[in-house]
PDB file of N, CA and C in Angstrom:
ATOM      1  N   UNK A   1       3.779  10.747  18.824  1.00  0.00           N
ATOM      2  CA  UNK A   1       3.728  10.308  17.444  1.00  0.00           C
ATOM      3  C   UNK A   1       4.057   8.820  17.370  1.00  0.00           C
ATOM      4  N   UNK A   2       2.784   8.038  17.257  1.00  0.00           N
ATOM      5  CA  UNK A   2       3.382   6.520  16.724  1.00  0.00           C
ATOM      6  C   UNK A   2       4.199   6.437  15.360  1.00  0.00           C
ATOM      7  N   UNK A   3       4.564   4.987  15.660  1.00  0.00           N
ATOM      8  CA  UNK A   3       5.564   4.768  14.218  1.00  0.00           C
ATOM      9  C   UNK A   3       5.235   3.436  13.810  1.00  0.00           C
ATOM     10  N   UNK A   4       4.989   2.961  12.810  1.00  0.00           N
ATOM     11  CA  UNK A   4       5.106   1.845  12.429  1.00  0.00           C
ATOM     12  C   UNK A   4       5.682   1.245  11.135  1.00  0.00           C
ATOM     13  N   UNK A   5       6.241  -0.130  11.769  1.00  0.00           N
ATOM     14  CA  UNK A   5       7.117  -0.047  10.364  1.00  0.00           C
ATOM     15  C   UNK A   5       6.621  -1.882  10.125  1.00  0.00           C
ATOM     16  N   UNK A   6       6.570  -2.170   8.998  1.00  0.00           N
ATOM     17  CA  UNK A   6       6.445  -4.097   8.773  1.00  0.00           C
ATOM     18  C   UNK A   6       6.559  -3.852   6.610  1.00  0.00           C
ATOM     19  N   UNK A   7       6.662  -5.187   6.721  1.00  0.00           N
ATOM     20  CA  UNK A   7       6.679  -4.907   4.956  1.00  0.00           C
ATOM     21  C   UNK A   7       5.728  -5.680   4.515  1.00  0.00           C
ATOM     22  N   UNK A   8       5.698  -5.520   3.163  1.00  0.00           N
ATOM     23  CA  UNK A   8       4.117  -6.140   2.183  1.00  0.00           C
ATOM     24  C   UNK A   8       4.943  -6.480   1.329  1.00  0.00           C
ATOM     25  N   UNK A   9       4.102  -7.512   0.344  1.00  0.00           N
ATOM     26  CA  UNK A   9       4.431  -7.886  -0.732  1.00  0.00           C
ATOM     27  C   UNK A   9       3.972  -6.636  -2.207  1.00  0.00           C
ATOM     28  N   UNK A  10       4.883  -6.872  -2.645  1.00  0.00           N
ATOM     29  CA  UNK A  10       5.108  -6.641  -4.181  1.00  0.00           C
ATOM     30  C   UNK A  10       3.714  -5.808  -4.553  1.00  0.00           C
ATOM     31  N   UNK A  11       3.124  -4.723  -4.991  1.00  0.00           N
ATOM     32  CA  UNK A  11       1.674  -4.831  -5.187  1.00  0.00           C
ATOM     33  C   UNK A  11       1.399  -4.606  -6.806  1.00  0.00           C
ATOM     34  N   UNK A  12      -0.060  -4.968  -7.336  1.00  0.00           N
ATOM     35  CA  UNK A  12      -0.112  -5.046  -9.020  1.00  0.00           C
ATOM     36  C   UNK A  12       0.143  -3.430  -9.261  1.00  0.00           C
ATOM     37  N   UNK A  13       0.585  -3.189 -10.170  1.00  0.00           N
ATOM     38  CA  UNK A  13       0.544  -2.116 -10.996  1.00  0.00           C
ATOM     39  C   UNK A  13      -0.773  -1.427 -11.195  1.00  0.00           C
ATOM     40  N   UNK A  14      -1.221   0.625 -10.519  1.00  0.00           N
ATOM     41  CA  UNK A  14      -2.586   0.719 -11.092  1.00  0.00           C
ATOM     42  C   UNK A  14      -2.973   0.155 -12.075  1.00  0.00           C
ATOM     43  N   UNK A  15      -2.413  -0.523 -13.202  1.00  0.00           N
ATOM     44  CA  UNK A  15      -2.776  -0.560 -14.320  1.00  0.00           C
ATOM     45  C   UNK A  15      -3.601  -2.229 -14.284  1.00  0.00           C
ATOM     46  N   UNK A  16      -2.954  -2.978 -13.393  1.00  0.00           N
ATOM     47  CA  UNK A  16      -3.336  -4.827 -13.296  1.00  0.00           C
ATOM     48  C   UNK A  16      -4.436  -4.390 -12.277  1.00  0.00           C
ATOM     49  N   UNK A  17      -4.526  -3.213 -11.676  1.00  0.00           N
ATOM     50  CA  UNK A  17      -5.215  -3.785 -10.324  1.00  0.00           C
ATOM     51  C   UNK A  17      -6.748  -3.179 -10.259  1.00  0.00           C
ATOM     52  N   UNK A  18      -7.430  -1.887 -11.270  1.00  0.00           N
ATOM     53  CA  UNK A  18      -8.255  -2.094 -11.532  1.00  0.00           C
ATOM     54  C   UNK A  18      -8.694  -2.535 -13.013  1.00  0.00           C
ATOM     55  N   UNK A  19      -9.957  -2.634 -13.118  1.00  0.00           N
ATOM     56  CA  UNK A  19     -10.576  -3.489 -14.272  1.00  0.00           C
ATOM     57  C   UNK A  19     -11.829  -2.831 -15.034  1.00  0.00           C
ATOM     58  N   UNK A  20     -12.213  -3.004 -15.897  1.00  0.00           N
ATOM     59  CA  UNK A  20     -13.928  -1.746 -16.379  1.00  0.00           C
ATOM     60  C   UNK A  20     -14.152  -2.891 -17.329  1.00  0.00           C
ATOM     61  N   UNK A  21     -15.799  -2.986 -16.842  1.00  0.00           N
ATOM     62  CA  UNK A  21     -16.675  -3.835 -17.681  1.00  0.00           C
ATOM     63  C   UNK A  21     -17.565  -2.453 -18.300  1.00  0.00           C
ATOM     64  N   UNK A  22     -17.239  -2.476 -19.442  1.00  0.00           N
ATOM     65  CA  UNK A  22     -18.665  -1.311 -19.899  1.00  0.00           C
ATOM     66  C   UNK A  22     -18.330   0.390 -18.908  1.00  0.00           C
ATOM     67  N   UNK A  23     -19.060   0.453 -18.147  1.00  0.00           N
ATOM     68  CA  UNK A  23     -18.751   2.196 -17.331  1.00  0.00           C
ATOM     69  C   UNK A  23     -18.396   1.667 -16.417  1.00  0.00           C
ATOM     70  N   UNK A  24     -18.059   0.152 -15.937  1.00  0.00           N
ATOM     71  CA  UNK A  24     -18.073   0.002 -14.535  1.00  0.00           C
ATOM     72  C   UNK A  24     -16.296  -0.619 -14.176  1.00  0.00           C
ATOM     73  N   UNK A  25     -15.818   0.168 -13.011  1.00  0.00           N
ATOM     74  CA  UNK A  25     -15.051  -0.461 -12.654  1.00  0.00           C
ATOM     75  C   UNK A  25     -14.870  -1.024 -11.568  1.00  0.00           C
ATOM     76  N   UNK A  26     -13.805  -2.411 -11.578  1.00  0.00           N
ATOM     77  CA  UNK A  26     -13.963  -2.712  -9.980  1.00  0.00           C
ATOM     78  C   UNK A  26     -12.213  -3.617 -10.019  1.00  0.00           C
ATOM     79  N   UNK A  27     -12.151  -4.200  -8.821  1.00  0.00           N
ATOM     80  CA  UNK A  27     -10.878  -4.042  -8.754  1.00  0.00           C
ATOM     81  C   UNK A  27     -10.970  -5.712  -9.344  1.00  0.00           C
ATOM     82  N   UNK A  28      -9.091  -6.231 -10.132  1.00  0.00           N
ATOM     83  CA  UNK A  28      -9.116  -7.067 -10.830  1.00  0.00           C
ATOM     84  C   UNK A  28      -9.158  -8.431  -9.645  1.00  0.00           C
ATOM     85  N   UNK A  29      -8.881  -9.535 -10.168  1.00  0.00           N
ATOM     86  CA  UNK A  29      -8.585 -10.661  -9.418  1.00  0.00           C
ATOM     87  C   UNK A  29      -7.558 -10.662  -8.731  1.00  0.00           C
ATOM     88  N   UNK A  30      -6.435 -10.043  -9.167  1.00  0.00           N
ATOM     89  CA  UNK A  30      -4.789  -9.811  -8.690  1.00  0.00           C
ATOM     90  C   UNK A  30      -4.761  -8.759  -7.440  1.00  0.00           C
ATOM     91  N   UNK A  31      -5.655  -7.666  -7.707  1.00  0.00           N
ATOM     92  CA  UNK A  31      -5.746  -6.686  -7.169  1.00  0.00           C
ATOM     93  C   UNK A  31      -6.595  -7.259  -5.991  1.00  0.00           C
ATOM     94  N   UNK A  32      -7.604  -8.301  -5.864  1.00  0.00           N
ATOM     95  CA  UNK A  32      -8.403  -8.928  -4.870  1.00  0.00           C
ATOM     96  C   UNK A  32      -7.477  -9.474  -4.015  1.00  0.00           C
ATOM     97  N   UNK A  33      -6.607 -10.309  -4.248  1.00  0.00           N
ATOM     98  CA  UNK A  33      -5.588 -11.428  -3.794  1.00  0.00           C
ATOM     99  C   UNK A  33      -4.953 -10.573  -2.830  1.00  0.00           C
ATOM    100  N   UNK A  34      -4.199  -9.174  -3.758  1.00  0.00           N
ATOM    101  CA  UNK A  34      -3.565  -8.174  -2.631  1.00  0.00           C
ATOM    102  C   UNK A  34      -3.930  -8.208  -1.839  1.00  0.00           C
ATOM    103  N   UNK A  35      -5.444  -7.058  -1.895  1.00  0.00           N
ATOM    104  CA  UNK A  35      -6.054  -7.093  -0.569  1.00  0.00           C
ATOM    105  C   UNK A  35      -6.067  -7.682   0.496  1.00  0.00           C
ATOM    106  N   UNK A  36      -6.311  -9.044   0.334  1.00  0.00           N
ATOM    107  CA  UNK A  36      -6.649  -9.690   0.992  1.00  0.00           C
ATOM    108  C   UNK A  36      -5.461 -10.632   1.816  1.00  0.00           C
ATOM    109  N   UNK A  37      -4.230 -10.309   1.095  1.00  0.00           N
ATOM    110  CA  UNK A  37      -2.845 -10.503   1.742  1.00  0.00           C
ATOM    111  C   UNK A  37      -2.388  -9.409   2.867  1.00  0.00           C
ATOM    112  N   UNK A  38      -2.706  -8.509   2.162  1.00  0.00           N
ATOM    113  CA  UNK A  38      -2.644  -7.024   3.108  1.00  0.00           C
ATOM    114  C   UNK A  38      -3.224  -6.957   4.010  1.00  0.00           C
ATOM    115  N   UNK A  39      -4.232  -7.506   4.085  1.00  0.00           N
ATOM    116  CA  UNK A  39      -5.380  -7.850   5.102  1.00  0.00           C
ATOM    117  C   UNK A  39      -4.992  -8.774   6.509  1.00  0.00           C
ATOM    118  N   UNK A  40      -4.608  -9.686   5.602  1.00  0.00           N
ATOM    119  CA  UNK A  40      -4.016 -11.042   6.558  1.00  0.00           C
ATOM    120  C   UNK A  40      -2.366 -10.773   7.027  1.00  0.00           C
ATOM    121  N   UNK A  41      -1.645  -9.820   7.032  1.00  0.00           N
ATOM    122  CA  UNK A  41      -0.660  -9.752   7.224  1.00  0.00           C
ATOM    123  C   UNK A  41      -0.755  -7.889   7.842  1.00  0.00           C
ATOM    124  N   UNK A  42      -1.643  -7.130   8.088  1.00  0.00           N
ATOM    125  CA  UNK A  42      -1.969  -5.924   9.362  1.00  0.00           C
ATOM    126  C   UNK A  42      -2.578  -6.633   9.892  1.00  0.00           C
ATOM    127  N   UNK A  43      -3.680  -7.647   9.686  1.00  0.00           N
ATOM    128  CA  UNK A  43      -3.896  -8.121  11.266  1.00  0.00           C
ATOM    129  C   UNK A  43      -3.288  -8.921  12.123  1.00  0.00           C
ATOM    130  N   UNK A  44      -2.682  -9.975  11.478  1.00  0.00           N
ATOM    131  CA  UNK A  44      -1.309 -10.867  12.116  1.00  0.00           C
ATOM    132  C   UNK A  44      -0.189  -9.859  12.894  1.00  0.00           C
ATOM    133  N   UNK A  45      -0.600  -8.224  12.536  1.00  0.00           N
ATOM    134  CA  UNK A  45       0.669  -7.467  12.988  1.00  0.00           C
ATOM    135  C   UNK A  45      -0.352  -7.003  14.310  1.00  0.00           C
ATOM    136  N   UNK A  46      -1.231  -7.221  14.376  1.00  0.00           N
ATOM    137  CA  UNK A  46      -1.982  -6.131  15.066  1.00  0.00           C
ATOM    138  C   UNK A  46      -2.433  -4.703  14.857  1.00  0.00           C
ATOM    139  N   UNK A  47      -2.353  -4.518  13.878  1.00  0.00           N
ATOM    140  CA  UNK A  47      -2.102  -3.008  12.949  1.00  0.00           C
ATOM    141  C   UNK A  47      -3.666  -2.887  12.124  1.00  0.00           C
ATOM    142  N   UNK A  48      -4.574  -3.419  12.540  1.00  0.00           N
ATOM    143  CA  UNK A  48      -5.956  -3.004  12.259  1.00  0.00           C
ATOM    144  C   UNK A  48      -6.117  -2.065  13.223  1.00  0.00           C
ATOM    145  N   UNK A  49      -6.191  -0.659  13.832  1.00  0.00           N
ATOM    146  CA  UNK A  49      -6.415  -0.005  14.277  1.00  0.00           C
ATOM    147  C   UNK A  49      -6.834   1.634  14.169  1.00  0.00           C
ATOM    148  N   UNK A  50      -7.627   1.294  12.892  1.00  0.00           N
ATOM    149  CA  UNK A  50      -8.640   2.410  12.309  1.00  0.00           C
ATOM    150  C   UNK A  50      -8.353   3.688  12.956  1.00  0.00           C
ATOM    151  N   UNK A  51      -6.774   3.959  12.435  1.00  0.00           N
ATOM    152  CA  UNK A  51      -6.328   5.761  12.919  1.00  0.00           C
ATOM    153  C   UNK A  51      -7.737   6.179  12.010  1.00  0.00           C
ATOM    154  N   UNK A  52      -7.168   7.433  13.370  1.00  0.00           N
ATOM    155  CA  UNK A  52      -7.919   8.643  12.492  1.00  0.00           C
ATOM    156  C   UNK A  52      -7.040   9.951  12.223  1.00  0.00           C
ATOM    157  N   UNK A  53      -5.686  10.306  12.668  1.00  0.00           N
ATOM    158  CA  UNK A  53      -4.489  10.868  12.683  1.00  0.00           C
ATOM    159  C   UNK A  53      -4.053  11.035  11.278  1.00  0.00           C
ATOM    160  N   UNK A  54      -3.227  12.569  10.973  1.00  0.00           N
ATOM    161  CA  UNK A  54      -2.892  12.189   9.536  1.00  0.00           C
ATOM    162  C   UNK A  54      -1.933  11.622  10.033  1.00  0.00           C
ATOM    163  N   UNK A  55      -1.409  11.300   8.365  1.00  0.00           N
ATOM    164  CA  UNK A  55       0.136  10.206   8.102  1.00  0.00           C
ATOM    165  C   UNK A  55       0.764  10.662   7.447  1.00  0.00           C
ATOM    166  N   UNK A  56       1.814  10.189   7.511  1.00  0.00           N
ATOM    167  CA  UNK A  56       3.272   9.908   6.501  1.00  0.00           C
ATOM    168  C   UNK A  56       3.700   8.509   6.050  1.00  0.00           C
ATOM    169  N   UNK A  57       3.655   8.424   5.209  1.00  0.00           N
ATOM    170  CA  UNK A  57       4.216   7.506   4.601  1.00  0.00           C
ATOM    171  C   UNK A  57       5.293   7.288   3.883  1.00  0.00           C
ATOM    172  N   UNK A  58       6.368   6.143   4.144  1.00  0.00           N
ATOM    173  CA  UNK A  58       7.392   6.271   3.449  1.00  0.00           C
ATOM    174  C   UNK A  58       7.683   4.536   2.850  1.00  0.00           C
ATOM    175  N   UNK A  59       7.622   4.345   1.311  1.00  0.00           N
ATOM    176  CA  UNK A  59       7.768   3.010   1.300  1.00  0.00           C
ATOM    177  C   UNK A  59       8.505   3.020   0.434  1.00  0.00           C
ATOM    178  N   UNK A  60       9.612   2.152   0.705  1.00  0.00           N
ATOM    179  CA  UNK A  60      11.003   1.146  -0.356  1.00  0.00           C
ATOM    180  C   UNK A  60      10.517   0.017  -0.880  1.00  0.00           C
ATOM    181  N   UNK A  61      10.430   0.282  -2.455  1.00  0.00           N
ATOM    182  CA  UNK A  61      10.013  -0.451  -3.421  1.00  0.00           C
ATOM    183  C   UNK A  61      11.080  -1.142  -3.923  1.00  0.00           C
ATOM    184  N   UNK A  62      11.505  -2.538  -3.358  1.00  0.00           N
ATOM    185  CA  UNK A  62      12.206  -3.319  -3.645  1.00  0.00           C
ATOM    186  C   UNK A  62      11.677  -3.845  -5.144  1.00  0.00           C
ATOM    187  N   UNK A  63      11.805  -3.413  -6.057  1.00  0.00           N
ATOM    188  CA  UNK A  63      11.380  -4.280  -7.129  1.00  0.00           C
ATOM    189  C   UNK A  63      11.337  -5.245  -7.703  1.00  0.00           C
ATOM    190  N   UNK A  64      10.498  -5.996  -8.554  1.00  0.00           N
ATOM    191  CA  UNK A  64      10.650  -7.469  -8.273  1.00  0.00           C
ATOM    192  C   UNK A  64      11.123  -7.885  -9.574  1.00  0.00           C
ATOM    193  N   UNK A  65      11.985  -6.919 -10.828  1.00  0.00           N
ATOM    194  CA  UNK A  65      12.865  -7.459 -11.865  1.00  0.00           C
ATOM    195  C   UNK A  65      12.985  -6.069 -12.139  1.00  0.00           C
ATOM    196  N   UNK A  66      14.048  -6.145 -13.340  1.00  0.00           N
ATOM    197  CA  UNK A  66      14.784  -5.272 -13.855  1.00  0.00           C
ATOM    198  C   UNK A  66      13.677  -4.510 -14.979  1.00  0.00           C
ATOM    199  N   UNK A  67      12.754  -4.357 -15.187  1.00  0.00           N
ATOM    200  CA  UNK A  67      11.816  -4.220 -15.748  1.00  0.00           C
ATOM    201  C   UNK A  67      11.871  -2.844 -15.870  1.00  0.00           C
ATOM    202  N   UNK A  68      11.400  -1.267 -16.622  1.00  0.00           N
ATOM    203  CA  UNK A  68      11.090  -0.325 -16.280  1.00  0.00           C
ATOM    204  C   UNK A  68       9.996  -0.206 -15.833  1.00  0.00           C
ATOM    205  N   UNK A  69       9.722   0.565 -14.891  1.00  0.00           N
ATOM    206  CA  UNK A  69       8.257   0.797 -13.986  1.00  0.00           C
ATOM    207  C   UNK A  69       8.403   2.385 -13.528  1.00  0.00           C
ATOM    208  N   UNK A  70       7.254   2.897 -13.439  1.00  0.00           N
ATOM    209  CA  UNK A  70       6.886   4.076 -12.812  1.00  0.00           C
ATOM    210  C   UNK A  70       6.482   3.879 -11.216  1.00  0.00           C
ATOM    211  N   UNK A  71       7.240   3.936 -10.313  1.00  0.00           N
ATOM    212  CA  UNK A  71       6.731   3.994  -9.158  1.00  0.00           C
ATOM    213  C   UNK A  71       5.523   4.255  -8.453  1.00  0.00           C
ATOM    214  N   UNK A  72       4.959   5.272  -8.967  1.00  0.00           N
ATOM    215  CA  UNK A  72       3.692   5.728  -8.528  1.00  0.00           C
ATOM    216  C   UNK A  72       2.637   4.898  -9.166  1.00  0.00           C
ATOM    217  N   UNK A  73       2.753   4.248  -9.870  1.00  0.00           N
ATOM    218  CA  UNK A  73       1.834   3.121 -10.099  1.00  0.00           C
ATOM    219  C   UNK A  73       1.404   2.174  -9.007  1.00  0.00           C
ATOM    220  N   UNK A  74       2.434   1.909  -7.958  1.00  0.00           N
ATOM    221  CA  UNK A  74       1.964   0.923  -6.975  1.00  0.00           C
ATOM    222  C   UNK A  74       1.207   1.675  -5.585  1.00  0.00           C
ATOM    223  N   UNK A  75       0.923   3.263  -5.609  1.00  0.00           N
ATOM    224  CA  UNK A  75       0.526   4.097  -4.649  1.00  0.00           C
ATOM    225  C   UNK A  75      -0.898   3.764  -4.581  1.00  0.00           C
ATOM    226  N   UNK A  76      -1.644   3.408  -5.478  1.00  0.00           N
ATOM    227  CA  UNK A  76      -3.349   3.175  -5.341  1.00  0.00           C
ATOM    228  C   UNK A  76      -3.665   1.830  -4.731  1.00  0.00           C
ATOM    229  N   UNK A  77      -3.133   0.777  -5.306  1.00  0.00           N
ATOM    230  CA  UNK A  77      -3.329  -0.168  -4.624  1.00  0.00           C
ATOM    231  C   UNK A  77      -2.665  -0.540  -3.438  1.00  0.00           C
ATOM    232  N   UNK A  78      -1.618   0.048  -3.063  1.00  0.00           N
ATOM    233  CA  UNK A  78      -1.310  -0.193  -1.581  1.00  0.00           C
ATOM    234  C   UNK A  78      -2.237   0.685  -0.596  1.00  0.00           C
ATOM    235  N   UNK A  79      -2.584   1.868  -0.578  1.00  0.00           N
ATOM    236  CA  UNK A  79      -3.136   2.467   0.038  1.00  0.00           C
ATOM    237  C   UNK A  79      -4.477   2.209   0.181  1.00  0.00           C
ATOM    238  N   UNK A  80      -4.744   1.754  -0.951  1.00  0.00           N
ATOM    239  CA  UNK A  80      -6.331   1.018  -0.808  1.00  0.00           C
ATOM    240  C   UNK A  80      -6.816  -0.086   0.095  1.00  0.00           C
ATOM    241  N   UNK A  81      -4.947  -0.696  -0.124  1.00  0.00           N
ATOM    242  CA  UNK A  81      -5.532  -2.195   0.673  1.00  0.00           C
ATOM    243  C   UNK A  81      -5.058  -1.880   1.907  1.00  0.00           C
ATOM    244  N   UNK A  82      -4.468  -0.841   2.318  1.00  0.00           N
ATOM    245  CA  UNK A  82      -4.306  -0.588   3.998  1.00  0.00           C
ATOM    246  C   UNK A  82      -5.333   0.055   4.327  1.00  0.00           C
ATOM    247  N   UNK A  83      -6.368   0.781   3.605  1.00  0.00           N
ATOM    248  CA  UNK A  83      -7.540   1.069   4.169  1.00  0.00           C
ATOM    249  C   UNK A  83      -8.508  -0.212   4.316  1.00  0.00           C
ATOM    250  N   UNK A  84      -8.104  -1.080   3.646  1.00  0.00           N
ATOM    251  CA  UNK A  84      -9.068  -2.185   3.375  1.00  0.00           C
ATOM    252  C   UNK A  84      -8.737  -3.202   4.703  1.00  0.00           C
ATOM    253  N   UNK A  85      -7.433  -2.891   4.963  1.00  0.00           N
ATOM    254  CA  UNK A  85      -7.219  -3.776   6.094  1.00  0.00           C
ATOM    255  C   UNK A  85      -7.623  -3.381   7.505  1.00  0.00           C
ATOM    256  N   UNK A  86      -7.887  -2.059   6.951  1.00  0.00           N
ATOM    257  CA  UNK A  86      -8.380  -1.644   8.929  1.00  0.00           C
ATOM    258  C   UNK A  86      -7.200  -0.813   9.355  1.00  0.00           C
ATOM    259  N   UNK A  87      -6.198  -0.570   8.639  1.00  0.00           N
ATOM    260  CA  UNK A  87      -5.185   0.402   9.134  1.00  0.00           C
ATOM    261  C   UNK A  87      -5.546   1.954   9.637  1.00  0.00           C
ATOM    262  N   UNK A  88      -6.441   2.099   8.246  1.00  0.00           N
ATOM    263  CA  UNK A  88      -6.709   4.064   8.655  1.00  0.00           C
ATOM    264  C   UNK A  88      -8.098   3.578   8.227  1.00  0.00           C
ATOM    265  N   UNK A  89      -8.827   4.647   8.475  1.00  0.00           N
ATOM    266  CA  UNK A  89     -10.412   5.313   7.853  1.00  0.00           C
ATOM    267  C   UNK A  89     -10.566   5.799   6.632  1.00  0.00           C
ATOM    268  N   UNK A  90      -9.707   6.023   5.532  1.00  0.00           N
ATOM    269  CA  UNK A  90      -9.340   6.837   4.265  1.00  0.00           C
ATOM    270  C   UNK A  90      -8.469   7.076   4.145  1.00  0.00           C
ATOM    271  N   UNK A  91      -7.633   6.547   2.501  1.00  0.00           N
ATOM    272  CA  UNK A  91      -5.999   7.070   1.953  1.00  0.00           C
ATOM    273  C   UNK A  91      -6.080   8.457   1.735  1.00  0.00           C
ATOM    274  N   UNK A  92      -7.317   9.206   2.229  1.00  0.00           N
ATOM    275  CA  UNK A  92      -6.808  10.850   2.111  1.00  0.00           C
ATOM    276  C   UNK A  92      -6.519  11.217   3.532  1.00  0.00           C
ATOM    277  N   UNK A  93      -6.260  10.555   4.695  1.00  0.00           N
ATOM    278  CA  UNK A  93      -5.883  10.697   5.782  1.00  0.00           C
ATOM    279  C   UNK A  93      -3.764  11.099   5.560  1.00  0.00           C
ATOM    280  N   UNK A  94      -3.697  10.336   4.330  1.00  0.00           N
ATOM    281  CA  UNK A  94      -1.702  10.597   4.088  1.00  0.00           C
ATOM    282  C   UNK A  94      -1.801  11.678   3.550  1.00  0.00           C
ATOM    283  N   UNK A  95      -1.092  12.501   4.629  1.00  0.00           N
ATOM    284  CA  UNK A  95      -0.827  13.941   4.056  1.00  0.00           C
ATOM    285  C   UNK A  95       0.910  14.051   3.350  1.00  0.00           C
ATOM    286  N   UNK A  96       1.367  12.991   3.526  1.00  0.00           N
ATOM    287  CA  UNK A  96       3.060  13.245   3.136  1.00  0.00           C
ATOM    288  C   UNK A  96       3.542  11.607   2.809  1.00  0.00           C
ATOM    289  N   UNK A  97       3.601  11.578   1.155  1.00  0.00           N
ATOM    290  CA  UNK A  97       3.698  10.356   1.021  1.00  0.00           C
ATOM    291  C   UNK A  97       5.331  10.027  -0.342  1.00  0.00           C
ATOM    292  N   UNK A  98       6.518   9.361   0.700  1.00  0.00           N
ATOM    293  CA  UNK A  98       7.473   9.078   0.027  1.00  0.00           C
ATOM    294  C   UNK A  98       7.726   7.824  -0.748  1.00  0.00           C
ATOM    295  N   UNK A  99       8.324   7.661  -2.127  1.00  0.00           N
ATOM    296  CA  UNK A  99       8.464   6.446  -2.701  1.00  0.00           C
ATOM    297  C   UNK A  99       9.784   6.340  -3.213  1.00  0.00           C
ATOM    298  N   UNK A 100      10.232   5.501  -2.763  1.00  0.00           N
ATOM    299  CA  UNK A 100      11.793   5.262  -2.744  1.00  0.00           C
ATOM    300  C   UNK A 100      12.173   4.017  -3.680  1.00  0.00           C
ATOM    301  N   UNK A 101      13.346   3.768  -5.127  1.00  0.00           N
ATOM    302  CA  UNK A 101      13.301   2.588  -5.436  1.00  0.00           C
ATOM    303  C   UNK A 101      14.490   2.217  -4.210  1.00  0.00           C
ATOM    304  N   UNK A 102      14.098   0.572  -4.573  1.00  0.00           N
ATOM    305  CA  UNK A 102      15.334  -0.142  -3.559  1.00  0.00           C
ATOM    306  C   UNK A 102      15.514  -0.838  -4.397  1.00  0.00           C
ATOM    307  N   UNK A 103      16.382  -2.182  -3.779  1.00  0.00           N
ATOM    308  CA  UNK A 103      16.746  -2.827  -4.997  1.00  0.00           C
ATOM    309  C   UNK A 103      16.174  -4.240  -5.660  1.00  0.00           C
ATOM    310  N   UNK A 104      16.753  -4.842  -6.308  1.00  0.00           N
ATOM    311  CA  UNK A 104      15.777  -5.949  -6.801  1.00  0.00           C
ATOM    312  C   UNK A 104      15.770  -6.769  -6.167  1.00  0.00           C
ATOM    313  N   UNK A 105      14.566  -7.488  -6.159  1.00  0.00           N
ATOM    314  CA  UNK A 105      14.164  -8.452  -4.658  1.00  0.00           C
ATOM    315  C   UNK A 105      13.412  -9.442  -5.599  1.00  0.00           C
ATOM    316  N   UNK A 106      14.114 -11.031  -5.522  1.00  0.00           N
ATOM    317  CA  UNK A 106      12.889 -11.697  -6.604  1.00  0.00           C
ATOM    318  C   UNK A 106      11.597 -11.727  -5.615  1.00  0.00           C
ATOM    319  N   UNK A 107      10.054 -11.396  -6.639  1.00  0.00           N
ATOM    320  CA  UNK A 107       9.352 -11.408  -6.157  1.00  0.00           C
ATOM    321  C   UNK A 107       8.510 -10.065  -5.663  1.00  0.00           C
ATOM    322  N   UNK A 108       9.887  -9.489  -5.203  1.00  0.00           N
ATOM    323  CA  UNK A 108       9.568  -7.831  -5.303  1.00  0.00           C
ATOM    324  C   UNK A 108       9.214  -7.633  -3.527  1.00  0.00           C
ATOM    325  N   UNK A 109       8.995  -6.402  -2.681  1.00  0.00           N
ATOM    326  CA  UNK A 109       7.969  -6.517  -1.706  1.00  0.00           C
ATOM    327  C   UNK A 109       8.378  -4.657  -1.452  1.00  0.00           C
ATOM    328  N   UNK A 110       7.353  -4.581  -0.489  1.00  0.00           N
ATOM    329  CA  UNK A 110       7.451  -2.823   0.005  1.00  0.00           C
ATOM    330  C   UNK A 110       7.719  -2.711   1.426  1.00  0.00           C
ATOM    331  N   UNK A 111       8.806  -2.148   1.596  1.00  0.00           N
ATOM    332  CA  UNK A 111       9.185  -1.880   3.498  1.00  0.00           C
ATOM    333  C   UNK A 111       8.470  -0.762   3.601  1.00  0.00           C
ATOM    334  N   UNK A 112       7.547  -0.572   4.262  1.00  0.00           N
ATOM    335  CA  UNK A 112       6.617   0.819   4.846  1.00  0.00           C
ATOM    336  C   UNK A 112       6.926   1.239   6.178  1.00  0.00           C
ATOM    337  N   UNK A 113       7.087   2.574   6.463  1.00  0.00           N
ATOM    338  CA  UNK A 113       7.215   3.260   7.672  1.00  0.00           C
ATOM    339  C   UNK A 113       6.053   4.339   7.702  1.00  0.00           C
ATOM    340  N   UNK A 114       5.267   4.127   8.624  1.00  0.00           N
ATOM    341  CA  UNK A 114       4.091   4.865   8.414  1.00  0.00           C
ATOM    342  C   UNK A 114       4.076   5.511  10.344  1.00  0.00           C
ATOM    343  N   UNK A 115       4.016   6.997  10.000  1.00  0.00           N
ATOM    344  CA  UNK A 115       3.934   7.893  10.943  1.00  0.00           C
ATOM    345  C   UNK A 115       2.858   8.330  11.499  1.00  0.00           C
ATOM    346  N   UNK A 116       1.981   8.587  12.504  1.00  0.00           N
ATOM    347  CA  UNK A 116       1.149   9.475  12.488  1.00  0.00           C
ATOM    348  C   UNK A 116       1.659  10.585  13.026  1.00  0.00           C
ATOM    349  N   UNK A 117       1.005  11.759  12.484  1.00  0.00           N
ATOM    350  CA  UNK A 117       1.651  13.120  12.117  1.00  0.00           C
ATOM    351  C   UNK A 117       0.671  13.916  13.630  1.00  0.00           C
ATOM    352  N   UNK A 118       1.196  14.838  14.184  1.00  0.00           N
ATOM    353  CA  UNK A 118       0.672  15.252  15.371  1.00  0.00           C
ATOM    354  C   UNK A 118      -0.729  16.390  14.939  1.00  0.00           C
ATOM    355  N   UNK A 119      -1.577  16.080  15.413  1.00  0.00           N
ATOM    356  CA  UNK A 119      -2.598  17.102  14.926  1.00  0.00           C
ATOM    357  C   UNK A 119      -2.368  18.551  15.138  1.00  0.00           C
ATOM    358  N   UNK A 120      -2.687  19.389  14.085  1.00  0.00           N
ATOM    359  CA  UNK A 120      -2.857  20.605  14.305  1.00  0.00           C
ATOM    360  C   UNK A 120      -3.701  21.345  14.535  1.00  0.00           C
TER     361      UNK A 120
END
């Protein structure tokens, strides 16, 4: 069972991170930027390596103000952009996914520990 652990920044809220013109949606400008941080920071790790294994996931949501927030708001766009980075093949590959608050961090960021789970 590999393990991996590195942290990300802060990610938009489902709510900032996609967008609908008319029937169409696509992801916002903020939600682009992620990506593409997420991107540049699994491959700087070496962590583009397109599992195909399920997962676990466990991430500490340092939050980035005293604000109320729903946690599970930041689950779509992180998982999106670790598929986007080359981490896995599909966010339906996480079969066991934990969200933990931590504490306030200006700026905010997410410590991830991501497992692959032994096939059955």
């Amino acid at each position: 069972m590999n393990e991996y652990q590195f942290v990300l920044p802060y990610p938009p809220s489902v709510n900032t991170y996609w967008r609908r013109r008319g029937s169409q949606y696509y992801i916002s400008d903020k939600g682009q930027k992620y990506r593409k941080d997420v991107q540049q920071i699994i491959r700087q790790l070496k962590l583009d390596i397109f599992t195909k294994s399920r997962l676990r996931i466990k991430v500490i949501a340092d939050v980035p103000d005293s604000r109320r927030r729903d946690l599970d708001n930041i689950l779509k766009g992180l998982l999106d952009s670790l598929i986007h980075a080359g981490f896995a093949e599909d966010d339906e590959q996480f079969d066991d996914i934990r969200v933990i608050r931590g504490v306030k961090v200006p700026g905010g960021r997410l410590g991830i520990k991501i497992t692959e789970l032994e096939n059955a």
